[in-house]
C-alpha atoms as a PDB file:
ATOM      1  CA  UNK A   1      -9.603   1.040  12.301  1.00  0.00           C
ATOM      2  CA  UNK A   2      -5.913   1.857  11.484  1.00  0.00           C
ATOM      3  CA  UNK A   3      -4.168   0.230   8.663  1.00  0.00           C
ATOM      4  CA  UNK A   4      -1.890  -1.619  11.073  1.00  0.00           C
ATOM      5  CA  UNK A   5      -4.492  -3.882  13.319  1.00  0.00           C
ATOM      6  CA  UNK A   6      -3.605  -7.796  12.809  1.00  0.00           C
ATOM      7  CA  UNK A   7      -0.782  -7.351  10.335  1.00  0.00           C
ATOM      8  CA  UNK A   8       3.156  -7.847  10.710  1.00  0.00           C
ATOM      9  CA  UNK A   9       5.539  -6.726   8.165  1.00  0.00           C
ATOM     10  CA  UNK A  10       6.778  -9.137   6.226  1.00  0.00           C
ATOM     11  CA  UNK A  11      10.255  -8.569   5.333  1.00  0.00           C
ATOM     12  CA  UNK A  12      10.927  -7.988   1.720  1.00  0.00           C
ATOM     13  CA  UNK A  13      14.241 -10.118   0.470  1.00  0.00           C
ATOM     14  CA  UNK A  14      15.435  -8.985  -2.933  1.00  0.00           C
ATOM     15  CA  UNK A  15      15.275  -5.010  -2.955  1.00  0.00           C
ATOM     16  CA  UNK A  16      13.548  -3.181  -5.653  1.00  0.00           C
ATOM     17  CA  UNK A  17      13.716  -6.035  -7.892  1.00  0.00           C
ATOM     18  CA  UNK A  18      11.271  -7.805  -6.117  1.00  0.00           C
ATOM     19  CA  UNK A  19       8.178  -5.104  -6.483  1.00  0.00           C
ATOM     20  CA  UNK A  20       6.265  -4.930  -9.780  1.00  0.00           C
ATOM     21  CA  UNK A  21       3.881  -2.102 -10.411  1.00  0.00           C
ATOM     22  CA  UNK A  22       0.166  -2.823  -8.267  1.00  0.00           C
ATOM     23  CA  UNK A  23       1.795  -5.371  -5.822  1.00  0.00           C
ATOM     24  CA  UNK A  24       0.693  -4.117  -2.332  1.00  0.00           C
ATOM     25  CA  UNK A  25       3.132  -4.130   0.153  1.00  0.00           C
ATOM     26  CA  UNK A  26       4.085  -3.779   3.769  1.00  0.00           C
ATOM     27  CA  UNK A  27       5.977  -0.965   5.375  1.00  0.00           C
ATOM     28  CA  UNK A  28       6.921   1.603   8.005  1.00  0.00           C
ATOM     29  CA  UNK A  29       6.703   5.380   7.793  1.00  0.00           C
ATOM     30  CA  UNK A  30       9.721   6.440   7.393  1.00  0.00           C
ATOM     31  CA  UNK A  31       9.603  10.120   7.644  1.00  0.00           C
ATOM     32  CA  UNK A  32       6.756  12.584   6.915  1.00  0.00           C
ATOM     33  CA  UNK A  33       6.792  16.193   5.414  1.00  0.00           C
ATOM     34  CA  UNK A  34       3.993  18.527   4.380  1.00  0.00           C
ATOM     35  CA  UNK A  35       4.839  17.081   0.974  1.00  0.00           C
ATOM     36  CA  UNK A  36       4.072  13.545   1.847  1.00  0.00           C
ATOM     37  CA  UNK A  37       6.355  10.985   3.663  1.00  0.00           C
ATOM     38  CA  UNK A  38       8.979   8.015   3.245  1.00  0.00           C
ATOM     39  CA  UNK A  39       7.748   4.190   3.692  1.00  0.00           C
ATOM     40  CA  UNK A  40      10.644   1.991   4.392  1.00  0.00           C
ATOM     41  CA  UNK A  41      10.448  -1.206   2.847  1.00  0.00           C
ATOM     42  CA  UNK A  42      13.192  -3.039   3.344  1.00  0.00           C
ATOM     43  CA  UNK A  43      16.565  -2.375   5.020  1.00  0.00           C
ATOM     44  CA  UNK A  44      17.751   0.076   2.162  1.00  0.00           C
ATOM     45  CA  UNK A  45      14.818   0.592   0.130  1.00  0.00           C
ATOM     46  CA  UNK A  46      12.276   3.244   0.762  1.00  0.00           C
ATOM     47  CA  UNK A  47       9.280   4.155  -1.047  1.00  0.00           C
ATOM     48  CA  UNK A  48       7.914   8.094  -1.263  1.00  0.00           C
ATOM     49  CA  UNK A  49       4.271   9.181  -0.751  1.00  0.00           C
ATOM     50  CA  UNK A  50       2.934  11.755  -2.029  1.00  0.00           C
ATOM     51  CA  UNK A  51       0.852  14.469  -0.347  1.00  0.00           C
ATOM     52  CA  UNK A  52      -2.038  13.302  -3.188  1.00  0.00           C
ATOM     53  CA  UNK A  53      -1.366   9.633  -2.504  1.00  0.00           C
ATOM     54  CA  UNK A  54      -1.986   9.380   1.735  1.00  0.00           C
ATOM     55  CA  UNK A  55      -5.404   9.364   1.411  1.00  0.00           C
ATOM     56  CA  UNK A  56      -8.790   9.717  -0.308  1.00  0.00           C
ATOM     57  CA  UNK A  57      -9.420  12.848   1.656  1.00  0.00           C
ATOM     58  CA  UNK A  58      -7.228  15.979   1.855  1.00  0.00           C
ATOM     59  CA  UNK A  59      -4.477  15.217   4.748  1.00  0.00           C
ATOM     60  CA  UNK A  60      -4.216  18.973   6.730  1.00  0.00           C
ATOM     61  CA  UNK A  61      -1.287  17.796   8.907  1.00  0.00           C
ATOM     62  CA  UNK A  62       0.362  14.550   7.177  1.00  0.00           C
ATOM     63  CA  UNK A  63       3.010  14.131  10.375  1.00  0.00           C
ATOM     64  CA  UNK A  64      -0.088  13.760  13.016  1.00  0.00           C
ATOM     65  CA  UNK A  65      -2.022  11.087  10.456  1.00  0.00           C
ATOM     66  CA  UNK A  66       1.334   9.212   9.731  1.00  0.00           C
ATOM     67  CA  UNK A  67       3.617   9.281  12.333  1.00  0.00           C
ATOM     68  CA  UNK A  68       7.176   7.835  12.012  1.00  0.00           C
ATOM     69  CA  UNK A  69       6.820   4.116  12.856  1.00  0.00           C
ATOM     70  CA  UNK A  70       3.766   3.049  11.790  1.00  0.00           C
ATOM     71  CA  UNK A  71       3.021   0.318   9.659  1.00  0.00           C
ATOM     72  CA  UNK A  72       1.099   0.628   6.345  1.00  0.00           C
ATOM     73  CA  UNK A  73       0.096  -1.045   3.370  1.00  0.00           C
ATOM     74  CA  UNK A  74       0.177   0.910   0.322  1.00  0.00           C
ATOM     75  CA  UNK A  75       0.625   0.021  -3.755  1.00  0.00           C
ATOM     76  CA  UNK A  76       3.532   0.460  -5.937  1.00  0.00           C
ATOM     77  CA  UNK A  77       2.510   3.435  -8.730  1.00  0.00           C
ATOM     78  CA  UNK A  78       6.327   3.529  -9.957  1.00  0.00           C
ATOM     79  CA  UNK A  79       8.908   2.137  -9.779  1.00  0.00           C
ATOM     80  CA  UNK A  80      12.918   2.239 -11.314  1.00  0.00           C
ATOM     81  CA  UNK A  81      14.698  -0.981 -10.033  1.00  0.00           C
ATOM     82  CA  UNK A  82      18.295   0.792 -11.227  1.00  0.00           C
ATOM     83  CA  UNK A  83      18.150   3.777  -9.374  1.00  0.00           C
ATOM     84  CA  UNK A  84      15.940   1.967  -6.204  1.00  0.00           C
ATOM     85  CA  UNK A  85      13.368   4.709  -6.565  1.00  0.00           C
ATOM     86  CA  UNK A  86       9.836   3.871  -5.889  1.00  0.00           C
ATOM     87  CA  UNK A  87       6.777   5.671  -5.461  1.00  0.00           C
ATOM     88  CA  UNK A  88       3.659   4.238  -4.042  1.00  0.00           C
ATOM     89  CA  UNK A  89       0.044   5.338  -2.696  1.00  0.00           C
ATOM     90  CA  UNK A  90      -1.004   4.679   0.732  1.00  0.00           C
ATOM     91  CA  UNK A  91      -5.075   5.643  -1.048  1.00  0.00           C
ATOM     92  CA  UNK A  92      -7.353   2.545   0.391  1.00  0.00           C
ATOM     93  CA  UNK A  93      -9.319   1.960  -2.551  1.00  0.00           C
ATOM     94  CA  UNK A  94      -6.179   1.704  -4.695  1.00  0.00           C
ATOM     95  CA  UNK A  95      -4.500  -0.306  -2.304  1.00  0.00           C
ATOM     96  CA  UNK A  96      -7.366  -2.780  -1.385  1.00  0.00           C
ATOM     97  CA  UNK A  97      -7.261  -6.070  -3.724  1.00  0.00           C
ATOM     98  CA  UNK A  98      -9.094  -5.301  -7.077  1.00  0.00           C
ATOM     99  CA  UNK A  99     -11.451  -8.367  -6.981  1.00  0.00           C
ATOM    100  CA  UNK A 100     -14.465  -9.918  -5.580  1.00  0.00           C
ATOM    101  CA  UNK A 101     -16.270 -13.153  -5.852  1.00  0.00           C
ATOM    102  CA  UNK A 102     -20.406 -13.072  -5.263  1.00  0.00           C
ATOM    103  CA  UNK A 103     -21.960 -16.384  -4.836  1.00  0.00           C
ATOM    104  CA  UNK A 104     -25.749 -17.201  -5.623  1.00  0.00           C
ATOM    105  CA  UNK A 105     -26.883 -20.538  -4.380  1.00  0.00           C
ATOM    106  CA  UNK A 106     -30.658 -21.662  -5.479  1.00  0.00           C
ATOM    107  CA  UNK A 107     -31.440 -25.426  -4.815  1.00  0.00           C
ATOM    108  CA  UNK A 108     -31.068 -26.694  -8.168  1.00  0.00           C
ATOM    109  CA  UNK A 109     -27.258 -25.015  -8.912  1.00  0.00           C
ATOM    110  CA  UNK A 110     -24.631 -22.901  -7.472  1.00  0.00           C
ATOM    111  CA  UNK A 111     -23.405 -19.580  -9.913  1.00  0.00           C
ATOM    112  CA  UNK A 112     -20.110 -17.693  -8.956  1.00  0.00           C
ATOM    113  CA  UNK A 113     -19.777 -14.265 -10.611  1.00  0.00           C
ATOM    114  CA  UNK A 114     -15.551 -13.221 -10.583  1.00  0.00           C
ATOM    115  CA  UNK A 115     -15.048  -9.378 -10.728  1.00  0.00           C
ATOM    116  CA  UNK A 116     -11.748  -8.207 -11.150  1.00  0.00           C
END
């Protein structure tokens, strides 16, 4: 399954100043480089990858995996509203929500257990 199945980008009003550190977000590959790649984010705001940050596993040929045009989701990891710089990781366990919710249901009560 790719990262884009099901999903639209949303378009992100407000620039840089609307990220925070940890919010996921929605973009398109930009440009890719043996070094990483460029998300775009919003009309002038792009976010860089690094080599590191496109994956769990070691990425041979970044350009092949990430094409320019696809759509991703990926975290902010930094991020300097004044200059518009932004750095983010495309990783899937760092980009995944950071929660879960197990339910155990017995017929005298109901217990929720919250993990965040």
């Amino acid at each position: 399954m790719t990262q884009t199945e099901g999903h639209d980008a949303p378009e992100l009003s407000g620039g840089a100043a609307s990220l925070a550190v940890g919010k996921a977000v929605w973009g398109y590959v930009k440009t890719t480089s043996s070094k990483g790649c460029f998300v775009s984010l919003a009309r002038n705001l792009d976010a860089y990858i690094r080599l590191c940050n496109l994956s769990e596993q070691y990425v041979s040929d970044p350009a092949r995996e990430y094409p320019a045009g696809m759509l991703v989701q990926c975290r902010i990891l930094t991020l300097d509203a004044n200059r518009g710089r932004v750095e983010a990781t495309l990783k899937m366990d760092q980009v995944r929500a950071r929660f879960a919710v197990f339910c155990l249901m017995t017929t005298s009560c109901l217990r929720l257990i919250c993990s965040v």
